[in-house]
N, C-alpha and C. Protein backbone atom coordinates (compact mmCIF):
# COMPACT_ATOMS: atom_id res chain seq x y z
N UNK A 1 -128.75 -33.33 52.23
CA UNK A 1 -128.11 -32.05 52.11
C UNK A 1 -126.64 -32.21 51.75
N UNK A 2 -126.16 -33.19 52.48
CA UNK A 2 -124.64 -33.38 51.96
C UNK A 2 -124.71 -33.57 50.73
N UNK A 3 -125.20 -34.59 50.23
CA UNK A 3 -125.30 -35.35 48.92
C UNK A 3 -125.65 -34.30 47.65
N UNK A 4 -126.64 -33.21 48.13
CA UNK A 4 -126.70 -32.15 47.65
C UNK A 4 -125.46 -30.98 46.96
N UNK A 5 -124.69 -30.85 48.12
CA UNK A 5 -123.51 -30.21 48.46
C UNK A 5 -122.33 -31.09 47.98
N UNK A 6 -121.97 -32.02 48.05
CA UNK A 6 -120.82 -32.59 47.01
C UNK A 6 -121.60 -32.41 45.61
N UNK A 7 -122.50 -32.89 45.01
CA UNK A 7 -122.87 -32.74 43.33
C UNK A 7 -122.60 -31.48 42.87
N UNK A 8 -123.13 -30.32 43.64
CA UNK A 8 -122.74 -29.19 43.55
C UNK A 8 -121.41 -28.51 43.41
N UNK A 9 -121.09 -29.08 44.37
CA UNK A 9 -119.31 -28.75 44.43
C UNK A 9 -118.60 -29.69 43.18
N UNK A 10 -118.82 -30.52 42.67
CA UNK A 10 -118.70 -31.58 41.58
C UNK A 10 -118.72 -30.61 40.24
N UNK A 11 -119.91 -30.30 40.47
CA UNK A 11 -120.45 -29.45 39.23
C UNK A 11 -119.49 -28.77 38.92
N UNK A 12 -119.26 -27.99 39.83
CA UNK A 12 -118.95 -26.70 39.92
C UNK A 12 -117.04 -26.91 39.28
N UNK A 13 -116.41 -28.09 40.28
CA UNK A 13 -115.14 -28.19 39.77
C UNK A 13 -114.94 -28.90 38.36
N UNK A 14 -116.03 -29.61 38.12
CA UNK A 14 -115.77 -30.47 36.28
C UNK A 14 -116.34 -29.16 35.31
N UNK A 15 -117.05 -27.71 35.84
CA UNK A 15 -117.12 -27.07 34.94
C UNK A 15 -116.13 -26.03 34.78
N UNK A 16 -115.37 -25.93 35.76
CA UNK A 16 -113.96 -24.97 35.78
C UNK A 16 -112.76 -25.67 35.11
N UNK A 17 -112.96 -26.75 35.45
CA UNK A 17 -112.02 -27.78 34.64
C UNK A 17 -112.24 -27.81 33.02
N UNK A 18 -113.20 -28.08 32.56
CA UNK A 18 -113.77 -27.77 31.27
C UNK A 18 -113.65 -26.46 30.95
N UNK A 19 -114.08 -24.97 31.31
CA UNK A 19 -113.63 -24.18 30.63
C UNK A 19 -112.44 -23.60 31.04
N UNK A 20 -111.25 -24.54 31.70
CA UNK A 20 -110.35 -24.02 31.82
C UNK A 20 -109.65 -25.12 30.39
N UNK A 21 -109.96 -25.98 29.90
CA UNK A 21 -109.74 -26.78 29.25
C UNK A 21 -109.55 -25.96 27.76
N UNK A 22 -111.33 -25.92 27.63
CA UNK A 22 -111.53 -24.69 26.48
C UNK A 22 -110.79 -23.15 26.09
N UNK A 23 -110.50 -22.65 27.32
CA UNK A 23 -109.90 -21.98 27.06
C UNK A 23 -108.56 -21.89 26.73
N UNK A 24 -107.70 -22.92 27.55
CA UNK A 24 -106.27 -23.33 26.79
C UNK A 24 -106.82 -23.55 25.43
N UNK A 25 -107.26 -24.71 24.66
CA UNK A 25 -107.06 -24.70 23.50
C UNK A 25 -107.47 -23.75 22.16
N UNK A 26 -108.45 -22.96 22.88
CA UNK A 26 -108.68 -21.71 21.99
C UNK A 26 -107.13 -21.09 22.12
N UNK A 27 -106.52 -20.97 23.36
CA UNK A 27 -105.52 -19.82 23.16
C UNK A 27 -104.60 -20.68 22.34
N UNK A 28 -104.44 -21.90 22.40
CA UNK A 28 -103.48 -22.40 22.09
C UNK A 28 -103.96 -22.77 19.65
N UNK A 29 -104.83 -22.45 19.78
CA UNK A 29 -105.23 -22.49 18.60
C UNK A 29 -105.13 -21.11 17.73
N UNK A 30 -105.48 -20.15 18.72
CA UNK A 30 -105.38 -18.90 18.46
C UNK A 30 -103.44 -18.53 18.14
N UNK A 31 -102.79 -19.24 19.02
CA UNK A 31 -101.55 -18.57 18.91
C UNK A 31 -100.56 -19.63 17.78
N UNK A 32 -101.39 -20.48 17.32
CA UNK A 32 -100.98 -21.41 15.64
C UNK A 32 -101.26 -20.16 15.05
N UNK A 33 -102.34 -19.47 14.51
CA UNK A 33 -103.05 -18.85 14.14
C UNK A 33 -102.37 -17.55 13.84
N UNK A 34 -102.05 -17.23 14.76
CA UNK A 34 -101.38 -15.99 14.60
C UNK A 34 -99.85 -16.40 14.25
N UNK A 35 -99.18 -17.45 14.54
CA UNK A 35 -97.53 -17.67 14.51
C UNK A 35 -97.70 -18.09 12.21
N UNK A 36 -98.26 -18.70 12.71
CA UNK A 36 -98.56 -19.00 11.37
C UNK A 36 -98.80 -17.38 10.41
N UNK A 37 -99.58 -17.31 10.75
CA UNK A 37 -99.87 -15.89 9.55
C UNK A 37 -98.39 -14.79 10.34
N UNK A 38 -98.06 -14.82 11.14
CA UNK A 38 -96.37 -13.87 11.27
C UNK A 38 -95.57 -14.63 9.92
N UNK A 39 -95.53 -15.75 10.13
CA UNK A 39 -94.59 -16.38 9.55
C UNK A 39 -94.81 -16.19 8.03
N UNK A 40 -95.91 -16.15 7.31
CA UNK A 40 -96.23 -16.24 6.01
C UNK A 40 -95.62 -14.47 6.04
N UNK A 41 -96.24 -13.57 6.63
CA UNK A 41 -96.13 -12.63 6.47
C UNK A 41 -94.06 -11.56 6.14
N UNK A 42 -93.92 -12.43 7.64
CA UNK A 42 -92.36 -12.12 7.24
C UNK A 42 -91.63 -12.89 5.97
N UNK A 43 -92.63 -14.39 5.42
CA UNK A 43 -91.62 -14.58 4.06
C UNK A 43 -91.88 -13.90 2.69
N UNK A 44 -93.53 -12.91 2.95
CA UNK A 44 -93.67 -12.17 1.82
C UNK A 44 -92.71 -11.18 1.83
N UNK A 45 -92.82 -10.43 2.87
CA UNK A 45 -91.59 -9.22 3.35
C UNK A 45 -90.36 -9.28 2.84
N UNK A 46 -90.15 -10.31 3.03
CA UNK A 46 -88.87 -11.17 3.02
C UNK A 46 -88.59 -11.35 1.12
N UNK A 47 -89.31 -12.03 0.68
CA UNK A 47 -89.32 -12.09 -0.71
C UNK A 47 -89.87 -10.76 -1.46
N UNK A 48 -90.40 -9.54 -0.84
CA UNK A 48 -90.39 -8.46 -1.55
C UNK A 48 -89.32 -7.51 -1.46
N UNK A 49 -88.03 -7.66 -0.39
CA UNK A 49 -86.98 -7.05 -0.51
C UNK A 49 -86.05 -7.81 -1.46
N UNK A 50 -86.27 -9.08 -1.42
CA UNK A 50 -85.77 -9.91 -2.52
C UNK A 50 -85.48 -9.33 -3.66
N UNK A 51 -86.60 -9.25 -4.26
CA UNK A 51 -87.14 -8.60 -5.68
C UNK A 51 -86.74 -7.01 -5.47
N UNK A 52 -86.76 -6.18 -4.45
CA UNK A 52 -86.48 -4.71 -4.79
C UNK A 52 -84.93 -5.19 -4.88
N UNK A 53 -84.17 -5.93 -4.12
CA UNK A 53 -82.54 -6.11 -4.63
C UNK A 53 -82.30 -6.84 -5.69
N UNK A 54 -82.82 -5.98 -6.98
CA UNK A 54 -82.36 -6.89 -8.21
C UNK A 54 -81.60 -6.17 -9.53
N UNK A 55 -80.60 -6.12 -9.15
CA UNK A 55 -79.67 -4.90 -10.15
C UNK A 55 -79.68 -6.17 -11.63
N UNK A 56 -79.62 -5.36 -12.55
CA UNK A 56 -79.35 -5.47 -14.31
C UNK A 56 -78.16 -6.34 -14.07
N UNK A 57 -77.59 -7.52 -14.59
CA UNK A 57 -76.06 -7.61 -14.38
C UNK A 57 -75.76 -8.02 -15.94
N UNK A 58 -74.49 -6.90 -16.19
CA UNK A 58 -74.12 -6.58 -17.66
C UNK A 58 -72.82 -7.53 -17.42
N UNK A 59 -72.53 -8.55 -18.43
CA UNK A 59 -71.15 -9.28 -18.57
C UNK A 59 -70.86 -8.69 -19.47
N UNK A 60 -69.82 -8.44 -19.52
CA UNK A 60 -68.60 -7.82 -21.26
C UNK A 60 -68.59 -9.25 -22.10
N UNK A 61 -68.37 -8.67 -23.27
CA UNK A 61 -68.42 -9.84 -23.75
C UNK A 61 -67.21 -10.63 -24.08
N UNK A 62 -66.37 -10.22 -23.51
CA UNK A 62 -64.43 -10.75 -23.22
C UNK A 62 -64.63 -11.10 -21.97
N UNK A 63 -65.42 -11.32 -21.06
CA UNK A 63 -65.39 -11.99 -19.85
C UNK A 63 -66.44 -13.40 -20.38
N UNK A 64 -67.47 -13.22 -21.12
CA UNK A 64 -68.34 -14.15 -21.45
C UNK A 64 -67.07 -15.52 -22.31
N UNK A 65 -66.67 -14.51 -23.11
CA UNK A 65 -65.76 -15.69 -23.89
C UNK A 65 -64.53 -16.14 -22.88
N UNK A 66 -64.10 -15.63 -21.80
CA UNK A 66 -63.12 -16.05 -21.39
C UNK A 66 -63.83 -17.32 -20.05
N UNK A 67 -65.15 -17.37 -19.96
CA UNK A 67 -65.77 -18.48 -19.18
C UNK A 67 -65.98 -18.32 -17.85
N UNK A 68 -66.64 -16.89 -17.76
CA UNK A 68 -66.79 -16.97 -16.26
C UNK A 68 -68.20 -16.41 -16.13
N UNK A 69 -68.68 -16.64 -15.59
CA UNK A 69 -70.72 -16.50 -15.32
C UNK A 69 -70.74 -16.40 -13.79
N UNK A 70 -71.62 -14.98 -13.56
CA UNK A 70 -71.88 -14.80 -12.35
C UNK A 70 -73.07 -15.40 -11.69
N UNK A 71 -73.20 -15.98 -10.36
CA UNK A 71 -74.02 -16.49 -9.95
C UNK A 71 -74.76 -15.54 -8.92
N UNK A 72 -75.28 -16.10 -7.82
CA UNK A 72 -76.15 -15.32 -7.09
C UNK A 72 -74.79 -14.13 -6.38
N UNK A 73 -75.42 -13.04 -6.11
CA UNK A 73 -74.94 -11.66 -6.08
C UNK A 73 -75.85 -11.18 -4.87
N UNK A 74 -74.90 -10.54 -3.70
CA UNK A 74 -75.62 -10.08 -2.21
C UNK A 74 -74.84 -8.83 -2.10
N UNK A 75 -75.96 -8.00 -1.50
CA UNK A 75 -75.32 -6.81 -1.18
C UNK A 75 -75.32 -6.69 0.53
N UNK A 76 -74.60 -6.30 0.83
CA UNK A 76 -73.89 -6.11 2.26
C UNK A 76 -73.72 -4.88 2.92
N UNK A 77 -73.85 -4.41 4.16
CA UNK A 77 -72.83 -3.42 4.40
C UNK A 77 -72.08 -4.05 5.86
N UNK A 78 -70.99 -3.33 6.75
CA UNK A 78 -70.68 -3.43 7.86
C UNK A 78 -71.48 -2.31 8.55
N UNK A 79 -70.56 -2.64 10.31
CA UNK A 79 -71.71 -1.97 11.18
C UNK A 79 -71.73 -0.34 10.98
N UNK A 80 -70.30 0.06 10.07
CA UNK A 80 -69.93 1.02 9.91
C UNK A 80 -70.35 2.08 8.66
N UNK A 81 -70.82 1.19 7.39
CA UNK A 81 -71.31 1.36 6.11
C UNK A 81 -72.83 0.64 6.09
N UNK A 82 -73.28 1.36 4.39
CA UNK A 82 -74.59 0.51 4.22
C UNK A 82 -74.02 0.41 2.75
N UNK A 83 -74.49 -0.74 2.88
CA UNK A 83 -74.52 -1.48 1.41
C UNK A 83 -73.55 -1.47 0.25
N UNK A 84 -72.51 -1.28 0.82
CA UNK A 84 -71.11 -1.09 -0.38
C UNK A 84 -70.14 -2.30 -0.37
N UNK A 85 -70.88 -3.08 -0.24
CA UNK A 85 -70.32 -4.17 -0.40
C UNK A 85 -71.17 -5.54 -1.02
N UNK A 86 -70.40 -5.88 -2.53
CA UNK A 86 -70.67 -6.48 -3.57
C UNK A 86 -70.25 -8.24 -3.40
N UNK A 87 -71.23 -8.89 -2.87
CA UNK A 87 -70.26 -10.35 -2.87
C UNK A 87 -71.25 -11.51 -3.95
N UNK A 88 -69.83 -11.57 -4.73
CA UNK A 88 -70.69 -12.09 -5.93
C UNK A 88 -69.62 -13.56 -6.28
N UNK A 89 -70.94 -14.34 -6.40
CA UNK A 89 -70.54 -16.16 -6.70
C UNK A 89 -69.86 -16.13 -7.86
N UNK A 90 -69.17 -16.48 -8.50
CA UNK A 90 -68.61 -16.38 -10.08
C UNK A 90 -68.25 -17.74 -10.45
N UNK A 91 -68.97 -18.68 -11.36
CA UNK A 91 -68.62 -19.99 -12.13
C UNK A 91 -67.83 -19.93 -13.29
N UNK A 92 -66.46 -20.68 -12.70
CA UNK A 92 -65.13 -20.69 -14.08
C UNK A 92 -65.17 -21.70 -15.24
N UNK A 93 -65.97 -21.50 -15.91
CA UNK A 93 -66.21 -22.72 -17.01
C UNK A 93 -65.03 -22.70 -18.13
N UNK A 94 -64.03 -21.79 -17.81
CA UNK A 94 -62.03 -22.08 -18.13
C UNK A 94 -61.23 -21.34 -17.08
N UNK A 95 -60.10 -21.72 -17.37
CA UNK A 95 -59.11 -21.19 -16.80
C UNK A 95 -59.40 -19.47 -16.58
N UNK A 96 -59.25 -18.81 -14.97
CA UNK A 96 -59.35 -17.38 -14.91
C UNK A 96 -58.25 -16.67 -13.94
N UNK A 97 -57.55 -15.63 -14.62
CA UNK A 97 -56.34 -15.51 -13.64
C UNK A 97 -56.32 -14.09 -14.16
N UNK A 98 -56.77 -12.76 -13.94
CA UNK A 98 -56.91 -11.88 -14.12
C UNK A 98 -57.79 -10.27 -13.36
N UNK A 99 -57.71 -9.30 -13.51
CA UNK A 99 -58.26 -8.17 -12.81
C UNK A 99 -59.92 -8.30 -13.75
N UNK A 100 -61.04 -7.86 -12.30
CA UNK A 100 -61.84 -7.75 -12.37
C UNK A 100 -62.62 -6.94 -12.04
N UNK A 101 -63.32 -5.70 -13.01
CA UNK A 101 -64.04 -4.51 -12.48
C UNK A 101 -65.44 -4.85 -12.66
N UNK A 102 -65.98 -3.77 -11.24
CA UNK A 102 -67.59 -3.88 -11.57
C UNK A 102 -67.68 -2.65 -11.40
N UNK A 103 -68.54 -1.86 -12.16
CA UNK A 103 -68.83 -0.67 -12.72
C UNK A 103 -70.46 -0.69 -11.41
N UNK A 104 -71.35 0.00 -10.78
CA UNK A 104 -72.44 0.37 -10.48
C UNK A 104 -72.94 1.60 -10.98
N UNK A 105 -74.45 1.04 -11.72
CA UNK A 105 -74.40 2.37 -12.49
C UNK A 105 -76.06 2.48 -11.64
N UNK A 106 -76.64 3.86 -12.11
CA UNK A 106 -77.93 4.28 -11.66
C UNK A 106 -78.46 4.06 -12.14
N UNK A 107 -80.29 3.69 -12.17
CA UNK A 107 -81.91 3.82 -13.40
C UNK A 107 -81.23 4.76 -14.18
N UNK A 108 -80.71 5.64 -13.68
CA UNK A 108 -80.61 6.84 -14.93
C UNK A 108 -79.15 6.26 -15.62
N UNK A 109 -78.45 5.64 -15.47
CA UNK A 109 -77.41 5.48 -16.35
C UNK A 109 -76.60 6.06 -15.58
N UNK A 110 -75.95 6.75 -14.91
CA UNK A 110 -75.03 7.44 -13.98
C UNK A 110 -74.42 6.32 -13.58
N UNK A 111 -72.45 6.26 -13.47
CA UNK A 111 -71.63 5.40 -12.57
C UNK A 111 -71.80 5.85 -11.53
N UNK A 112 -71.79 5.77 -9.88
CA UNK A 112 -71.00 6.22 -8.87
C UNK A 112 -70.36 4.75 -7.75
N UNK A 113 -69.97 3.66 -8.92
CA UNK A 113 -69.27 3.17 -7.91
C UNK A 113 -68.72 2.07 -8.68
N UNK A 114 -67.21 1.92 -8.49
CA UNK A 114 -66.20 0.92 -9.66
C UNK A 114 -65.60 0.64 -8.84
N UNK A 115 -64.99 -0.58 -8.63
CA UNK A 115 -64.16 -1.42 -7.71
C UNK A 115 -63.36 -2.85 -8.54
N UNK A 116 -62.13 -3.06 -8.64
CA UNK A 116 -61.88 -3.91 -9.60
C UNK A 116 -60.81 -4.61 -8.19
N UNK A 117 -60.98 -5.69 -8.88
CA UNK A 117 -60.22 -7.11 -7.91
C UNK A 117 -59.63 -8.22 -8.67
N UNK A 118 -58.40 -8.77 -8.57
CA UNK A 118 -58.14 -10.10 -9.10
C UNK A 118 -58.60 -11.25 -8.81
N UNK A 119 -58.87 -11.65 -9.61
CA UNK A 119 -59.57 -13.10 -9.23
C UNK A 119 -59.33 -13.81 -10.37
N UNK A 120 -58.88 -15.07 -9.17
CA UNK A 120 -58.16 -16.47 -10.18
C UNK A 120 -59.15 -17.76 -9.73
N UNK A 121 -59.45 -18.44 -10.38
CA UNK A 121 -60.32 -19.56 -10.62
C UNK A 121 -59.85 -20.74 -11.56
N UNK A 122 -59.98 -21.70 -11.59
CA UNK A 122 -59.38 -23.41 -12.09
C UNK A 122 -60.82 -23.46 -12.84
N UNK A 123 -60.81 -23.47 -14.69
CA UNK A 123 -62.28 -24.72 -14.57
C UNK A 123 -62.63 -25.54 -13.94
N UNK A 124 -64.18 -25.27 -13.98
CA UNK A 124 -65.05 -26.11 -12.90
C UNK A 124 -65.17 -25.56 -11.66
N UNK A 125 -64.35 -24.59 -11.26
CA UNK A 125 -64.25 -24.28 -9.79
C UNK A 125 -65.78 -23.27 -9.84
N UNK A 126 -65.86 -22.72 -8.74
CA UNK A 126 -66.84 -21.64 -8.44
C UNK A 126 -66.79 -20.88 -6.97
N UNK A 127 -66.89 -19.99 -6.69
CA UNK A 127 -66.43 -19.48 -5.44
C UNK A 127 -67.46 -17.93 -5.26
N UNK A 128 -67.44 -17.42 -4.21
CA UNK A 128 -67.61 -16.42 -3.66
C UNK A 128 -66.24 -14.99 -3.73
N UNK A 129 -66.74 -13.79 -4.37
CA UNK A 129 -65.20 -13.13 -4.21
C UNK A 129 -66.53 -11.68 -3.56
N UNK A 130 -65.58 -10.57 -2.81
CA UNK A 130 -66.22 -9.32 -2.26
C UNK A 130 -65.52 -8.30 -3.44
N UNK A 131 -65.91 -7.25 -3.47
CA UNK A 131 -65.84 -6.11 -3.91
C UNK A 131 -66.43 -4.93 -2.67
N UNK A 132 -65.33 -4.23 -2.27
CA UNK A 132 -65.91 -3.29 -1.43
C UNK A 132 -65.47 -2.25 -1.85
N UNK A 133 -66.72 -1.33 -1.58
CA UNK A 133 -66.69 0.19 -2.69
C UNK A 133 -65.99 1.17 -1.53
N UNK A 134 -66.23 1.93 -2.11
CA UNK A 134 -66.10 3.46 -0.86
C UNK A 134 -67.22 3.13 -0.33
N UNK A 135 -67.05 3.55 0.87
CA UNK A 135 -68.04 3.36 2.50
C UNK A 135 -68.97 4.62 2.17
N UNK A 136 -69.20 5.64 1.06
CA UNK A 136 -70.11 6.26 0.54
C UNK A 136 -71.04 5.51 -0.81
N UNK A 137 -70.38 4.57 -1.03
CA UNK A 137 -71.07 4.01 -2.43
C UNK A 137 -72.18 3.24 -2.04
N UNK A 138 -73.45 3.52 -1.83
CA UNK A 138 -74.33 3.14 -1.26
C UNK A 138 -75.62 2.14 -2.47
N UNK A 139 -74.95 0.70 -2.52
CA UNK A 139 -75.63 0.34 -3.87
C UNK A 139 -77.30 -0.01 -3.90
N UNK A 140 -77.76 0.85 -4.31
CA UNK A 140 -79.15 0.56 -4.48
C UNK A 140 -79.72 -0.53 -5.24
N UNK A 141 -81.17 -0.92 -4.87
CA UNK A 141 -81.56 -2.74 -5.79
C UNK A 141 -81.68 -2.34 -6.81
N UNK A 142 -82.02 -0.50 -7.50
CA UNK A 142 -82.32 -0.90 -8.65
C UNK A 142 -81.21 0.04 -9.27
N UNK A 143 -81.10 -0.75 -10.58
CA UNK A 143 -80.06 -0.13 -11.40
C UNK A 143 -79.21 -1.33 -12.16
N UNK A 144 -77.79 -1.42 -12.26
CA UNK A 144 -77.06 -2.17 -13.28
C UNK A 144 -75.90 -2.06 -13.00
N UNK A 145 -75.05 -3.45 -12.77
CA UNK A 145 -73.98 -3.59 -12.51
C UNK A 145 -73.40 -4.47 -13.72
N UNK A 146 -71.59 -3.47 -13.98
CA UNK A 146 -71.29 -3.63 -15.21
C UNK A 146 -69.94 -4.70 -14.68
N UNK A 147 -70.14 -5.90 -15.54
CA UNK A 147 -68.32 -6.33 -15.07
C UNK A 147 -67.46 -6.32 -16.51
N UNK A 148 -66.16 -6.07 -16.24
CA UNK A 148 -65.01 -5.93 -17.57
C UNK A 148 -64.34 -6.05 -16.97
């Protein structure tokens, strides 16, 4: 009867042990599973606001000859504004020591937002400069930004 009664009790604890076993690694398989597909999911998200922030960018062609090429371009706002703020990479392939406007225009062709800044650059250099609009100039991804 004893001998009975320990196998039993044996049983009983190597099968709680086992599906306590099983069940960690399901959960723990389950929650790859799910972290994984969050993760894919927020970099599609992620890369489809990408693509809706993609304004036209118009160079003049007296900025083209004078050697300056814009690079990647972010729109910003503070805690106070949305999105009126223009911070754009600019590569000096000559000498640049002069005022710089960017025109924001609408799909429809409409301006409602121009902001001009000096900016000086050394060939070869490359840098980050801001443009901040009126705290109403609210720049949308789609449309066309003009520089002269």
């Amino acid at each position: 009867m004893k001998y009975t009664l320990l196998v039993t009790v044996s049983f009983i604890f190597f099968s709680c042990n086992w599906a306590k076993q099983k069940t960690k690694e399901t959960v723990n398989k389950t929650g790859e599973a799910v972290a994984r597909a969050s993760s894919e999911f927020v970099d599609g998200v992620s890369k489809g606001i990408e693509r809706t922030f993609q304004n036209e960018v118009v160079l003049s062609e007296q900025l083209k000859e004078q050697g300056i090429q814009p690079g990647k371009i972010t729109i910003r706002g503070t805690d106070s504004t949305t999105d009126n703020i223009l911070s754009v990479y600019l590569i000096f392939e000559k000498d640049f020591d002069r005022d710089l406007t960017i025109k924001v225009i609408s799909p429809e062709g409409q301006e409602y937002g121009r902001r001009t800044e000096h900016i000086k650059g050394q060939k070869n250099e490359a840098g980050y400069f801001d443009f901040v609009f009126d705290k109403r100039t609210n720049i949308d991804g789609k449309g066309k930004l003009q520089f002269n």
